[in-house]
PDB file of N, CA and C in Angstrom:
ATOM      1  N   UNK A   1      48.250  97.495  -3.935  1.00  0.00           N
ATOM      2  CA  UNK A   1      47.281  97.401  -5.012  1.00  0.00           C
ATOM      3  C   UNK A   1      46.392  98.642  -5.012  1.00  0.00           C
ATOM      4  N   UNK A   2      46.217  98.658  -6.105  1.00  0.00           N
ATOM      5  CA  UNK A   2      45.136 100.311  -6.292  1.00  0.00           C
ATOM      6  C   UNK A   2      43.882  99.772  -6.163  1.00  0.00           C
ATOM      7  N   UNK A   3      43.208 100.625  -6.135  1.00  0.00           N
ATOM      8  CA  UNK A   3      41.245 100.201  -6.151  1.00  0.00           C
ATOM      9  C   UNK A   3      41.185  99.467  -8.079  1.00  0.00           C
ATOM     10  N   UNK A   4      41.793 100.226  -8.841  1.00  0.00           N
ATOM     11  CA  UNK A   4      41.386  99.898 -10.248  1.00  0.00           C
ATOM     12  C   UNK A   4      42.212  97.983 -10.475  1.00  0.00           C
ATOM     13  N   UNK A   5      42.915  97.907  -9.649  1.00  0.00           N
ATOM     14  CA  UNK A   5      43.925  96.439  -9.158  1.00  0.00           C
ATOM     15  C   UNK A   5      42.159  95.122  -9.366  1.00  0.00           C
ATOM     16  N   UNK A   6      41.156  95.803  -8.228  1.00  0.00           N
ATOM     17  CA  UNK A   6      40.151  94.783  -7.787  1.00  0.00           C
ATOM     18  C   UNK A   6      39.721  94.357  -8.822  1.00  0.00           C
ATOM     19  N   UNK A   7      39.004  92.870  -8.753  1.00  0.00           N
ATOM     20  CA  UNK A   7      38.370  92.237  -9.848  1.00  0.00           C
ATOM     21  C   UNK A   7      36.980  92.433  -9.227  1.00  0.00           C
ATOM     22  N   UNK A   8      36.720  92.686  -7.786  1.00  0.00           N
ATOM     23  CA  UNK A   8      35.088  92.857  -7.342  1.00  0.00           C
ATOM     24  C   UNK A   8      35.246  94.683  -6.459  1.00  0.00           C
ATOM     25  N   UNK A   9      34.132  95.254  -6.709  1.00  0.00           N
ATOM     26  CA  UNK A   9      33.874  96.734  -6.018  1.00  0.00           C
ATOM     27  C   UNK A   9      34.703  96.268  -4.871  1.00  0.00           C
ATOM     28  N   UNK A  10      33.682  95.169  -3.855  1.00  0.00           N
ATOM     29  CA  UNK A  10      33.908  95.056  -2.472  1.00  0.00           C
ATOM     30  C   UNK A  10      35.483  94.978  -1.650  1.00  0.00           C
ATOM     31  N   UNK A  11      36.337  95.030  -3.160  1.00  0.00           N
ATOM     32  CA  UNK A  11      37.474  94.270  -2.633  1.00  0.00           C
ATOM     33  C   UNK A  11      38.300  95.516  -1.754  1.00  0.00           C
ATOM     34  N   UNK A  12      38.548  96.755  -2.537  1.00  0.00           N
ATOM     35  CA  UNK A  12      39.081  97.517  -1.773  1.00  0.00           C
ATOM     36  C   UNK A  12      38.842  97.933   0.059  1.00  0.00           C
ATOM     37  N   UNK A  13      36.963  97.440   0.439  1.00  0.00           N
ATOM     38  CA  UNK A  13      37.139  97.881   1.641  1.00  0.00           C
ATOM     39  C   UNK A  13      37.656  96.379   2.198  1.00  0.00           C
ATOM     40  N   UNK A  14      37.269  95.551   1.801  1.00  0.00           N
ATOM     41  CA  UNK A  14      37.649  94.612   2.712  1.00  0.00           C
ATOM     42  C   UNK A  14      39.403  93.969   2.948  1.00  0.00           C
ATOM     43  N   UNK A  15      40.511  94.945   2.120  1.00  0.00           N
ATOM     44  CA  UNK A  15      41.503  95.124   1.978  1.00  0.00           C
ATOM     45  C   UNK A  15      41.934  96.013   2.944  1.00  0.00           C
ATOM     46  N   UNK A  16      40.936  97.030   2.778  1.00  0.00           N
ATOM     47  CA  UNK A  16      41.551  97.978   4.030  1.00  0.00           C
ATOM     48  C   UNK A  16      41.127  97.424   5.591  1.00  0.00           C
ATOM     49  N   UNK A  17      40.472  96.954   5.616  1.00  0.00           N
ATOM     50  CA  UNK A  17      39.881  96.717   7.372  1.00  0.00           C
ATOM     51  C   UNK A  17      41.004  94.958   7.065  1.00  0.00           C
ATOM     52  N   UNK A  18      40.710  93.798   6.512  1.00  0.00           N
ATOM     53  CA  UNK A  18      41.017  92.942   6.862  1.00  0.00           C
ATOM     54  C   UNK A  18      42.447  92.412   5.618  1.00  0.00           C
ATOM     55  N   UNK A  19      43.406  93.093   5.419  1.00  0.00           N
ATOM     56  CA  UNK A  19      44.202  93.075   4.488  1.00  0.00           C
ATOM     57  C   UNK A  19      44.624  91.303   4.191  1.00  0.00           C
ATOM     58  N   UNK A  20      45.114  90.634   5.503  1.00  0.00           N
ATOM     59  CA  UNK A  20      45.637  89.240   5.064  1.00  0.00           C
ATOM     60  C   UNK A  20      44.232  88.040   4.871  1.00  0.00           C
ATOM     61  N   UNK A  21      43.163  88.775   5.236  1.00  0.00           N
ATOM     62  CA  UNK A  21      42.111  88.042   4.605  1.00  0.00           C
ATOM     63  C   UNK A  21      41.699  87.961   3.370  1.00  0.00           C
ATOM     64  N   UNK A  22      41.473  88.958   3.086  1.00  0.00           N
ATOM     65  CA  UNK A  22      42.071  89.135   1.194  1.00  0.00           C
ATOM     66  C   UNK A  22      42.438  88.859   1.024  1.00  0.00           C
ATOM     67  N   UNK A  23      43.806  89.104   0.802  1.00  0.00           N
ATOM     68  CA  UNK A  23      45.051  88.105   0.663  1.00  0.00           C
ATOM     69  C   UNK A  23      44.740  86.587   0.339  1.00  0.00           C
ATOM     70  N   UNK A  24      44.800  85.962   1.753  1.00  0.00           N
ATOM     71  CA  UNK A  24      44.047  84.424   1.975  1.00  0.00           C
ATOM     72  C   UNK A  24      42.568  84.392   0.938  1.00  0.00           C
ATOM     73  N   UNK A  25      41.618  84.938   1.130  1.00  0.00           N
ATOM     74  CA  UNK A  25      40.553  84.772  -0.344  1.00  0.00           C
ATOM     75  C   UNK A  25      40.905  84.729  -1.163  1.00  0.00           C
ATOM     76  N   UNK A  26      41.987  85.767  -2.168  1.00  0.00           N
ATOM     77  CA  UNK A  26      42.248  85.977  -3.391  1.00  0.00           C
ATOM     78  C   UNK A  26      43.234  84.691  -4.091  1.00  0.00           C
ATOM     79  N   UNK A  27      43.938  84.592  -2.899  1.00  0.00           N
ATOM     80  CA  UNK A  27      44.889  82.727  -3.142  1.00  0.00           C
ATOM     81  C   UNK A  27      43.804  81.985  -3.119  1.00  0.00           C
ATOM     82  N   UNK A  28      42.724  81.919  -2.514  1.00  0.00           N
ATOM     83  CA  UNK A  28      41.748  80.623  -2.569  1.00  0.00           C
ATOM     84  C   UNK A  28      41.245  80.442  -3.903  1.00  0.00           C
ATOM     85  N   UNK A  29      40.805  82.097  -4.115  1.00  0.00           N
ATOM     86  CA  UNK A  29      40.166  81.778  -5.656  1.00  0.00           C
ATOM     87  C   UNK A  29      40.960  81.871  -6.759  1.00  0.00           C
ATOM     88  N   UNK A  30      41.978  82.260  -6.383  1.00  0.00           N
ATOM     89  CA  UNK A  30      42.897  81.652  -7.639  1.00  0.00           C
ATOM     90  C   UNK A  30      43.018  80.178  -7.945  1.00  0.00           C
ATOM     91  N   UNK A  31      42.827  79.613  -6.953  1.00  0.00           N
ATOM     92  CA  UNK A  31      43.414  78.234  -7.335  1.00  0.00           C
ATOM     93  C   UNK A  31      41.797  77.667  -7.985  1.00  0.00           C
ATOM     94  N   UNK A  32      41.091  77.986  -7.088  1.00  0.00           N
ATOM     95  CA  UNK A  32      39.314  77.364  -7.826  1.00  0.00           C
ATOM     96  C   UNK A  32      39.929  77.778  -9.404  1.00  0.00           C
ATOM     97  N   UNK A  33      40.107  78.558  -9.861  1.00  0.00           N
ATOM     98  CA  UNK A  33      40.188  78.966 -11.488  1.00  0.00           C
ATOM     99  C   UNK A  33      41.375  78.253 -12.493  1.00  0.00           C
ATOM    100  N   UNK A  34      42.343  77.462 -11.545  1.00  0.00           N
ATOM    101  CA  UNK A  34      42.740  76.606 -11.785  1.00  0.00           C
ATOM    102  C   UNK A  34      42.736  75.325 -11.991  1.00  0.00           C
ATOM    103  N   UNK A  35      41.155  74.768 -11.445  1.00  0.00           N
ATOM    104  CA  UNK A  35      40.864  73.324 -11.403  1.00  0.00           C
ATOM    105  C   UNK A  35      41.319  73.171 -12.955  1.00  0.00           C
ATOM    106  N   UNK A  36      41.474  71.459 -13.241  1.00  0.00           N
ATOM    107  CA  UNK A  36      41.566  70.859 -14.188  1.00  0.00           C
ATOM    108  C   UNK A  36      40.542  70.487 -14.474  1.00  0.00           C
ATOM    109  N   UNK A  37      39.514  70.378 -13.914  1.00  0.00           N
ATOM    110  CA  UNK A  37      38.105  69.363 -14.346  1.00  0.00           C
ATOM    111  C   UNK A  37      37.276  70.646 -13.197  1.00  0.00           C
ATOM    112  N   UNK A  38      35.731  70.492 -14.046  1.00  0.00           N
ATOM    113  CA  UNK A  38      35.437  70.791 -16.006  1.00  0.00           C
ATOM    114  C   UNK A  38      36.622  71.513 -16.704  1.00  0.00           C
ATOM    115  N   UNK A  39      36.665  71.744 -17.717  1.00  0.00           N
ATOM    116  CA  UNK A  39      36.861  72.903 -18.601  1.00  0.00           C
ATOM    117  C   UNK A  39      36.718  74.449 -18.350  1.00  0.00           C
ATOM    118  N   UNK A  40      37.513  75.253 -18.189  1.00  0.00           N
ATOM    119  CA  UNK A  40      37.215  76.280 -18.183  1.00  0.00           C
ATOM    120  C   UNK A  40      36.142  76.955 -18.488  1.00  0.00           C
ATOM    121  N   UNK A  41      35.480  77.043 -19.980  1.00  0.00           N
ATOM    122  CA  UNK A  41      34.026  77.218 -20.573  1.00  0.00           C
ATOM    123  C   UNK A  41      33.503  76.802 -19.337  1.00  0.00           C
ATOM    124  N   UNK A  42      33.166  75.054 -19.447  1.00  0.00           N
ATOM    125  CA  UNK A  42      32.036  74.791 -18.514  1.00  0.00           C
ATOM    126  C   UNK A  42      32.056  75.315 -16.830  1.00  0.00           C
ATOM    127  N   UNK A  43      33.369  75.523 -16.503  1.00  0.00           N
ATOM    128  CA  UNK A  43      33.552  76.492 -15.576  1.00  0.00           C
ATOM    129  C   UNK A  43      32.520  77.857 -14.847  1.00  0.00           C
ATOM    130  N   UNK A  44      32.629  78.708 -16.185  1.00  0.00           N
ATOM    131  CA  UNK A  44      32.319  79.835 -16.377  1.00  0.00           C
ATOM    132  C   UNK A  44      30.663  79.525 -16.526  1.00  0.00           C
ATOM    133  N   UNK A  45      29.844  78.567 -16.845  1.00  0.00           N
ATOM    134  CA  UNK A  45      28.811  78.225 -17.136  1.00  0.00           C
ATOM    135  C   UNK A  45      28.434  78.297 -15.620  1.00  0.00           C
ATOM    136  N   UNK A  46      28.995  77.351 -15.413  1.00  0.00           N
ATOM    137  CA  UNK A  46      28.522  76.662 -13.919  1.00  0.00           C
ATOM    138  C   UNK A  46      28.417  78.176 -12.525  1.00  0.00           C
ATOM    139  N   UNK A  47      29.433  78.872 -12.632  1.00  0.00           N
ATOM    140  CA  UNK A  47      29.459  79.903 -11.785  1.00  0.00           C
ATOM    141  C   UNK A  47      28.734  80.987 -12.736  1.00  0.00           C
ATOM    142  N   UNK A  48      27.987  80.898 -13.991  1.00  0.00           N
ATOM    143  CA  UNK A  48      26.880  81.923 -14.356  1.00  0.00           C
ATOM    144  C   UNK A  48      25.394  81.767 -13.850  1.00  0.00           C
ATOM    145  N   UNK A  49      25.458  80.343 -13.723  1.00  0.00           N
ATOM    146  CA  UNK A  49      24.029  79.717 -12.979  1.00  0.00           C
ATOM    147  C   UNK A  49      24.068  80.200 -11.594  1.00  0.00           C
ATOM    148  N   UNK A  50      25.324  80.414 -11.631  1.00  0.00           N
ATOM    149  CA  UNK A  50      25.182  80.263  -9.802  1.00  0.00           C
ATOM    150  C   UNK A  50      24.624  81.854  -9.717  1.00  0.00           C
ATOM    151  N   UNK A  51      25.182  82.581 -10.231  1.00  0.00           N
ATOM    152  CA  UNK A  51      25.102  83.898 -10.330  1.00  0.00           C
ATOM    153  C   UNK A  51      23.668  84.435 -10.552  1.00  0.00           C
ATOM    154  N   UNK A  52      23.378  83.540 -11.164  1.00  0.00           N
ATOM    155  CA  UNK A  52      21.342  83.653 -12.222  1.00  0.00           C
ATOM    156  C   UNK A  52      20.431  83.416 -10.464  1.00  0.00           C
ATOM    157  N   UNK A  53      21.231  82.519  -9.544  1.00  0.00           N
ATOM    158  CA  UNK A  53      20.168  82.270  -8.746  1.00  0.00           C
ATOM    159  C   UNK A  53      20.270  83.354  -7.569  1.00  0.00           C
ATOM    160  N   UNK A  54      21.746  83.931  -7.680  1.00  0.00           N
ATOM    161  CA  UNK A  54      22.103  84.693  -6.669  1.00  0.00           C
ATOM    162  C   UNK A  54      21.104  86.284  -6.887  1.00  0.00           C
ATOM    163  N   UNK A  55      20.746  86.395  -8.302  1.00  0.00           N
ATOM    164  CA  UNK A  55      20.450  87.361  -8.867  1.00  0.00           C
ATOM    165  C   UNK A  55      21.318  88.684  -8.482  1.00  0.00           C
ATOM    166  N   UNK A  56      22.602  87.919  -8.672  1.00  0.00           N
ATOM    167  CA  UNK A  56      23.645  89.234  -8.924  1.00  0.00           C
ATOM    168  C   UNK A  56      24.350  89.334 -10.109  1.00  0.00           C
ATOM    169  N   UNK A  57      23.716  90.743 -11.010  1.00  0.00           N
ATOM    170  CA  UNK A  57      23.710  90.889 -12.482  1.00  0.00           C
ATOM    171  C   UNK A  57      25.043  91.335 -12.839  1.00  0.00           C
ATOM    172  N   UNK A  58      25.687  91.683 -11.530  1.00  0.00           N
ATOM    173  CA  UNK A  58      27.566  92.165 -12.198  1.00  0.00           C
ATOM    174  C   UNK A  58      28.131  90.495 -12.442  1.00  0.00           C
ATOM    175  N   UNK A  59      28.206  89.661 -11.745  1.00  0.00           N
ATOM    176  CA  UNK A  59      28.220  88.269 -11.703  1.00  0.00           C
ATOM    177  C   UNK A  59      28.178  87.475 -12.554  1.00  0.00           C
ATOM    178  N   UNK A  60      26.752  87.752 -13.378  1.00  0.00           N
ATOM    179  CA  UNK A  60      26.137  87.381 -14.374  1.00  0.00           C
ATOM    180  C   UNK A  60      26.465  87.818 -15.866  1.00  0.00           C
ATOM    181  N   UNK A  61      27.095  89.241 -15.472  1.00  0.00           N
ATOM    182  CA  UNK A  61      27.748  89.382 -16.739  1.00  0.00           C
ATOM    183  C   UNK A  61      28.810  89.286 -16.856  1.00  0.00           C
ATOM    184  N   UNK A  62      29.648  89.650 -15.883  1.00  0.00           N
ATOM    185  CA  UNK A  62      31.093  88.753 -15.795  1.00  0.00           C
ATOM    186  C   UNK A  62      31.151  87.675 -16.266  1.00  0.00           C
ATOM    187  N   UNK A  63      30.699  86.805 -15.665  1.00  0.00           N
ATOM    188  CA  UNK A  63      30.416  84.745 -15.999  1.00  0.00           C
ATOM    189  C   UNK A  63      29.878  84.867 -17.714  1.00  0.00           C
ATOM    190  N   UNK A  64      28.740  85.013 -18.104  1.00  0.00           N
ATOM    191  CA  UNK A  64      28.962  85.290 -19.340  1.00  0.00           C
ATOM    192  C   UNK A  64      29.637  85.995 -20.298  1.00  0.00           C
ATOM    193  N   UNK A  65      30.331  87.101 -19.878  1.00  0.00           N
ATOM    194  CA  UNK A  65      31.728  87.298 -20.352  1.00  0.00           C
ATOM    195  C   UNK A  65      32.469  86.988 -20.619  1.00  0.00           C
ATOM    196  N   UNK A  66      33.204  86.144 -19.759  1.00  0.00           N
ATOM    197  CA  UNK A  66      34.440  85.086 -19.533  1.00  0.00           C
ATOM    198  C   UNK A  66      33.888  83.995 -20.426  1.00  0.00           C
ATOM    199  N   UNK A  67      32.646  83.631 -19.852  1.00  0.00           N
ATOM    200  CA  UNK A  67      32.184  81.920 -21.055  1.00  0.00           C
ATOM    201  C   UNK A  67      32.507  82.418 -22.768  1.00  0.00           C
ATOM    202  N   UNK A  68      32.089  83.449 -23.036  1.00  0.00           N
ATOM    203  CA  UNK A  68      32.331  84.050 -24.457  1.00  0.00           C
ATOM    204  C   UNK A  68      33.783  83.864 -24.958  1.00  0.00           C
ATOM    205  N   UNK A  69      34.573  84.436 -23.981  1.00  0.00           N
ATOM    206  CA  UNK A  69      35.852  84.608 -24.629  1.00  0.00           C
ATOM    207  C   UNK A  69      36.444  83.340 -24.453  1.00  0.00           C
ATOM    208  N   UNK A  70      35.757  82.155 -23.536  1.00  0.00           N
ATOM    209  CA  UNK A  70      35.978  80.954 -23.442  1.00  0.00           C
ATOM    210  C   UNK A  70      35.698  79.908 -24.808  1.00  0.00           C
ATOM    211  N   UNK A  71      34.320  80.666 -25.610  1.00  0.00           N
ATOM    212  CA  UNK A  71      34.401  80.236 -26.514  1.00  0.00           C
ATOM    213  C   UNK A  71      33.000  79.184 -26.676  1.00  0.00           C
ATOM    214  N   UNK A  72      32.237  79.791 -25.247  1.00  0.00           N
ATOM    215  CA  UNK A  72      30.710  79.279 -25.447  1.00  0.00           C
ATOM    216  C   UNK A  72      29.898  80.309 -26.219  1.00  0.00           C
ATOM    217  N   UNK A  73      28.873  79.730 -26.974  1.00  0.00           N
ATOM    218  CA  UNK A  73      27.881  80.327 -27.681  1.00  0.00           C
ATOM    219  C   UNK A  73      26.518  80.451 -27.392  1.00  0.00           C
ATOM    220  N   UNK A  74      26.151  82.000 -27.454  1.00  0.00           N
ATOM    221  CA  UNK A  74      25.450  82.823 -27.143  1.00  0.00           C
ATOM    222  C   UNK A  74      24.225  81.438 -26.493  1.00  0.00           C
ATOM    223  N   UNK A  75      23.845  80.289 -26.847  1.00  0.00           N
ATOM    224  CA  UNK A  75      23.220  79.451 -27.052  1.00  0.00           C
ATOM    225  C   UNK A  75      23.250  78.514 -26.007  1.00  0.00           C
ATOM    226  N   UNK A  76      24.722  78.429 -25.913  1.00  0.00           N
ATOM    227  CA  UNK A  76      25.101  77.607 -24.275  1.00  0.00           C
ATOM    228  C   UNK A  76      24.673  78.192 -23.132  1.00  0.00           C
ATOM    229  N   UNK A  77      25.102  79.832 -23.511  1.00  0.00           N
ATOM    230  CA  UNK A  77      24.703  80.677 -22.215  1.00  0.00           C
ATOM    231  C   UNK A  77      23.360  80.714 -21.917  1.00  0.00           C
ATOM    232  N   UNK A  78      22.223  81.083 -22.869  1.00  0.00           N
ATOM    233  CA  UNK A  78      21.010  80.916 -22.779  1.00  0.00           C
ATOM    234  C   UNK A  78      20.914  79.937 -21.890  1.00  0.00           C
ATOM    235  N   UNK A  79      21.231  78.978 -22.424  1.00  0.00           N
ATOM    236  CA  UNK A  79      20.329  77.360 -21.877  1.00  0.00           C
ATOM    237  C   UNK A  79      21.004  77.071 -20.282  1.00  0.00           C
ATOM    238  N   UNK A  80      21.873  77.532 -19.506  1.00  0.00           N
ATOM    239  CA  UNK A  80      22.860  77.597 -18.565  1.00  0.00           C
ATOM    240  C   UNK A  80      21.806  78.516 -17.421  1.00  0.00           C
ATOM    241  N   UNK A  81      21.579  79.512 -18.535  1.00  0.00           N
ATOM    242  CA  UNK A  81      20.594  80.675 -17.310  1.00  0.00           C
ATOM    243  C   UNK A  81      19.245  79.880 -17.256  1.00  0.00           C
ATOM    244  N   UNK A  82      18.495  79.308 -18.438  1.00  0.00           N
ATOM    245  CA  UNK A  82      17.250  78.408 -18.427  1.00  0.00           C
ATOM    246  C   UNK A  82      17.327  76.936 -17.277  1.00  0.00           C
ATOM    247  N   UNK A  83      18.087  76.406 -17.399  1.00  0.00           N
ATOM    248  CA  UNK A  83      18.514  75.194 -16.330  1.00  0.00           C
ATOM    249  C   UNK A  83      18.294  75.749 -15.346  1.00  0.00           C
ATOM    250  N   UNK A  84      18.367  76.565 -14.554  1.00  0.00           N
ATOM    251  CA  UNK A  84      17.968  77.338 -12.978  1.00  0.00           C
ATOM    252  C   UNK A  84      16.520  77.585 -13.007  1.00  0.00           C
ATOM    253  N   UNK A  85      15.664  77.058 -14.027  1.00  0.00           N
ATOM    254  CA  UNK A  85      14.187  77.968 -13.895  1.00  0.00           C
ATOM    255  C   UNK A  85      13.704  76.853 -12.645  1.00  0.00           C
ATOM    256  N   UNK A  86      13.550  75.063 -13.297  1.00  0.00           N
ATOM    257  CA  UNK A  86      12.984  74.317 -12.234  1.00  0.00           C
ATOM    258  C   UNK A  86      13.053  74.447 -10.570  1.00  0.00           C
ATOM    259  N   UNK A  87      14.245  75.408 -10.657  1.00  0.00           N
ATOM    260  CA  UNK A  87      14.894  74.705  -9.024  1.00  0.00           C
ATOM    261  C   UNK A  87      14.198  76.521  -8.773  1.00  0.00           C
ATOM    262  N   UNK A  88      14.467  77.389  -9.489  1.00  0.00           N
ATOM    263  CA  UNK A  88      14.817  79.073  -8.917  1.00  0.00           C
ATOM    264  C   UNK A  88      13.239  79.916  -9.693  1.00  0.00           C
ATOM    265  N   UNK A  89      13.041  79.244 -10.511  1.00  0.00           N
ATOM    266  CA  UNK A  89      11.864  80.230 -10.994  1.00  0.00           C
ATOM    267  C   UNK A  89      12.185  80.978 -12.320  1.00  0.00           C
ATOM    268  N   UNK A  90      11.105  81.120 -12.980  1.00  0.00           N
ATOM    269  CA  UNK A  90      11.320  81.700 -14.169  1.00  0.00           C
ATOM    270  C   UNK A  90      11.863  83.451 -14.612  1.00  0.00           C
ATOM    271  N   UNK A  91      11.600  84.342 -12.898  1.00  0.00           N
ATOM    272  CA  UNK A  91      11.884  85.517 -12.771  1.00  0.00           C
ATOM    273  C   UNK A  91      13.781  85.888 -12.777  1.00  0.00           C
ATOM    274  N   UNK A  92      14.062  85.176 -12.023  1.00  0.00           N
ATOM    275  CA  UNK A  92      15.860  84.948 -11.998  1.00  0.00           C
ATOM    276  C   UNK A  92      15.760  85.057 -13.377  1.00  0.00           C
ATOM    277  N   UNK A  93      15.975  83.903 -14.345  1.00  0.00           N
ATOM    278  CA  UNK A  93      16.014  83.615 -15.835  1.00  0.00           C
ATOM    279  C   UNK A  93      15.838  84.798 -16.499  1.00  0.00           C
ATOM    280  N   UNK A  94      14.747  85.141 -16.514  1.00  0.00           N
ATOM    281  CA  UNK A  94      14.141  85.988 -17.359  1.00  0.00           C
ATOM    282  C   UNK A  94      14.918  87.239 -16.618  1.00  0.00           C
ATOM    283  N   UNK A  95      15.057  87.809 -15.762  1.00  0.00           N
ATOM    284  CA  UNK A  95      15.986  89.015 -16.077  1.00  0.00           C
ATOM    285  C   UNK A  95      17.397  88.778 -15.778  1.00  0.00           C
ATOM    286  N   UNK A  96      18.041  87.865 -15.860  1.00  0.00           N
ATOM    287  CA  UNK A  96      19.339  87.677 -16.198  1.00  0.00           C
ATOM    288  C   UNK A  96      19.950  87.330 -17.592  1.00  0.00           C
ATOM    289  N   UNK A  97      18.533  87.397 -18.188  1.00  0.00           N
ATOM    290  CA  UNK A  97      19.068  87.071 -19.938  1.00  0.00           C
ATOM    291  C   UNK A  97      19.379  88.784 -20.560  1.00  0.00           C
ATOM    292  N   UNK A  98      19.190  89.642 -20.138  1.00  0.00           N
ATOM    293  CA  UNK A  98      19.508  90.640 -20.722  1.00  0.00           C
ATOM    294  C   UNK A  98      21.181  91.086 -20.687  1.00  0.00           C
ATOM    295  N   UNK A  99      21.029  90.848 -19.128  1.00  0.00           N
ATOM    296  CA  UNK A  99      22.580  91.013 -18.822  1.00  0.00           C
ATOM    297  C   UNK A  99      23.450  90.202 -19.087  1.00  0.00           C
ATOM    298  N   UNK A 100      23.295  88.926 -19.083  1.00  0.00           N
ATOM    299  CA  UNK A 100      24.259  88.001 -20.049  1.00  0.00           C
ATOM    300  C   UNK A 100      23.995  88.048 -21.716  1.00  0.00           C
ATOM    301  N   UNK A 101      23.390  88.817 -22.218  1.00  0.00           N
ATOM    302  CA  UNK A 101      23.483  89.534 -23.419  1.00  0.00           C
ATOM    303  C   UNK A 101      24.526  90.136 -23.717  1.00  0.00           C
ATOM    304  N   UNK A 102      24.164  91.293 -22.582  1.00  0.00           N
ATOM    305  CA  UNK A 102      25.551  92.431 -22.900  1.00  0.00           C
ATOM    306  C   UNK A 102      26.760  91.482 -22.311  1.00  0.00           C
ATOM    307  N   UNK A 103      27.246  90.938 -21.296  1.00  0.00           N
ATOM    308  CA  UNK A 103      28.384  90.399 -20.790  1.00  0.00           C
ATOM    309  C   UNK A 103      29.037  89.662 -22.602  1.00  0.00           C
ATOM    310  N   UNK A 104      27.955  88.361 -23.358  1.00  0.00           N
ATOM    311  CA  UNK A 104      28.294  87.722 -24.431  1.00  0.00           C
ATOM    312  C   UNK A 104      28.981  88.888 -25.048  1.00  0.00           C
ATOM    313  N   UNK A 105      28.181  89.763 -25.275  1.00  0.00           N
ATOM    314  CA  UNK A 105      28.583  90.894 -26.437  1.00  0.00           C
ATOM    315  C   UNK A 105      29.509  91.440 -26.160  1.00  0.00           C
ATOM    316  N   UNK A 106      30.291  92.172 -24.796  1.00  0.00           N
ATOM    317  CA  UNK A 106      31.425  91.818 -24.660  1.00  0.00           C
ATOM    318  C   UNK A 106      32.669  91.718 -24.958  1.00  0.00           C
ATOM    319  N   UNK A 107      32.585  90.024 -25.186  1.00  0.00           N
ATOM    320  CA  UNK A 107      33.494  89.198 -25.252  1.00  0.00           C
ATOM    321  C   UNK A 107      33.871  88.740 -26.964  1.00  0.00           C
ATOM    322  N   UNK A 108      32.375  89.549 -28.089  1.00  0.00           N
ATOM    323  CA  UNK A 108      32.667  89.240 -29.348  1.00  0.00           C
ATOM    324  C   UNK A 108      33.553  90.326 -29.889  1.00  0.00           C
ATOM    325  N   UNK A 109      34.285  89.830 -30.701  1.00  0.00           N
ATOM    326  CA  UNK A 109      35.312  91.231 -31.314  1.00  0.00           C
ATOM    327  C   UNK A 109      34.367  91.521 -31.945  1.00  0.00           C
ATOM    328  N   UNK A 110      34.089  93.292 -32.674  1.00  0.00           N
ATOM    329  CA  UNK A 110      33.768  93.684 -33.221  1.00  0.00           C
ATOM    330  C   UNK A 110      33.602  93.862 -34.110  1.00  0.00           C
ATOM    331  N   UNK A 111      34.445  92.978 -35.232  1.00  0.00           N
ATOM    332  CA  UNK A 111      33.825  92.594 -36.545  1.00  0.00           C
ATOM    333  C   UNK A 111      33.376  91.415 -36.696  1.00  0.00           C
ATOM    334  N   UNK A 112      33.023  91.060 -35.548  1.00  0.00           N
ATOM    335  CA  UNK A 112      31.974  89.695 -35.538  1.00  0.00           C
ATOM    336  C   UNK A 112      30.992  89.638 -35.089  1.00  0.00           C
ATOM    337  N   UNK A 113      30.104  89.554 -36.072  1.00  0.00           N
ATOM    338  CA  UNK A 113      28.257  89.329 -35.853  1.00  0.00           C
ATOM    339  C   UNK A 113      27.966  87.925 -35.111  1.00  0.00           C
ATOM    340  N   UNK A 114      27.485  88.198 -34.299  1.00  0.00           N
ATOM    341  CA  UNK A 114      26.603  86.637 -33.734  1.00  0.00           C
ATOM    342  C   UNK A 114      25.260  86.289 -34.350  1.00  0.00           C
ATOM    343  N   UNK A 115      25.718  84.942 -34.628  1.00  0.00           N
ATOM    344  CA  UNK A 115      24.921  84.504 -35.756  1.00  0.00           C
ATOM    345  C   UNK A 115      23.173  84.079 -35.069  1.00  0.00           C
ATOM    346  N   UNK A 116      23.017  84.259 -33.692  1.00  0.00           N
ATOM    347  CA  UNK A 116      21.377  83.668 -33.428  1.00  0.00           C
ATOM    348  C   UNK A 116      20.847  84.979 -32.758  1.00  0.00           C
TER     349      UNK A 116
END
């Protein structure tokens, strides 16, 4: 696999020092992306929250990326990053809405305006 192969930066070093651990991770999370239950969308929701609390903004726009082309609206995503304020604080939220901006935007084809 090439470096441009990775779906995360980290992946190439930890390929080179621990190759069949990778390996073994990358089968693990393949199959998580396979569950049947939730929905894919709500999937992508659920690991954007997670991302909002981690306050890791590549994460965050990935996950709202994927929810887009999943076919959630700009609206779901909002309220997905807002649900983390009670437990995480209003600072997470508030700067992870920019970047799940751009991630939504994205995922819209380009002759399509988002309507909110």
């Amino acid at each position: 696999m090439s470096e441009q192969d990775w779906t995360f930066p980290f992946e190439g070093e930890l390929h080179d020092v621990f190759p069949a651990l990778h390996s073994a991770q990358s089968a693990y999370l393949s199959q998580i992306d396979s569950l049947p239950a939730p929905d894919r969308k709500t999937h992508e929701l659920i690991r954007l929250a997670c991302t909002v609390i981690l306050r890791n903004s590549a994460g965050i726009r990935r996950h709202a990326r994927l929810a887009g082309e999943l076919g959630a609206t700009w609206e779901e995503i909002a309220g997905a990053i807002v649900l983390t304020q009670p437990g995480f604080g209003i600072l997470p939220a508030a700067e992870a809405l920019p970047e799940a901006r751009r991630g939504f935007e994205e995922a819209q084809p380009a002759d399509v305006e988002d309507e909110s």
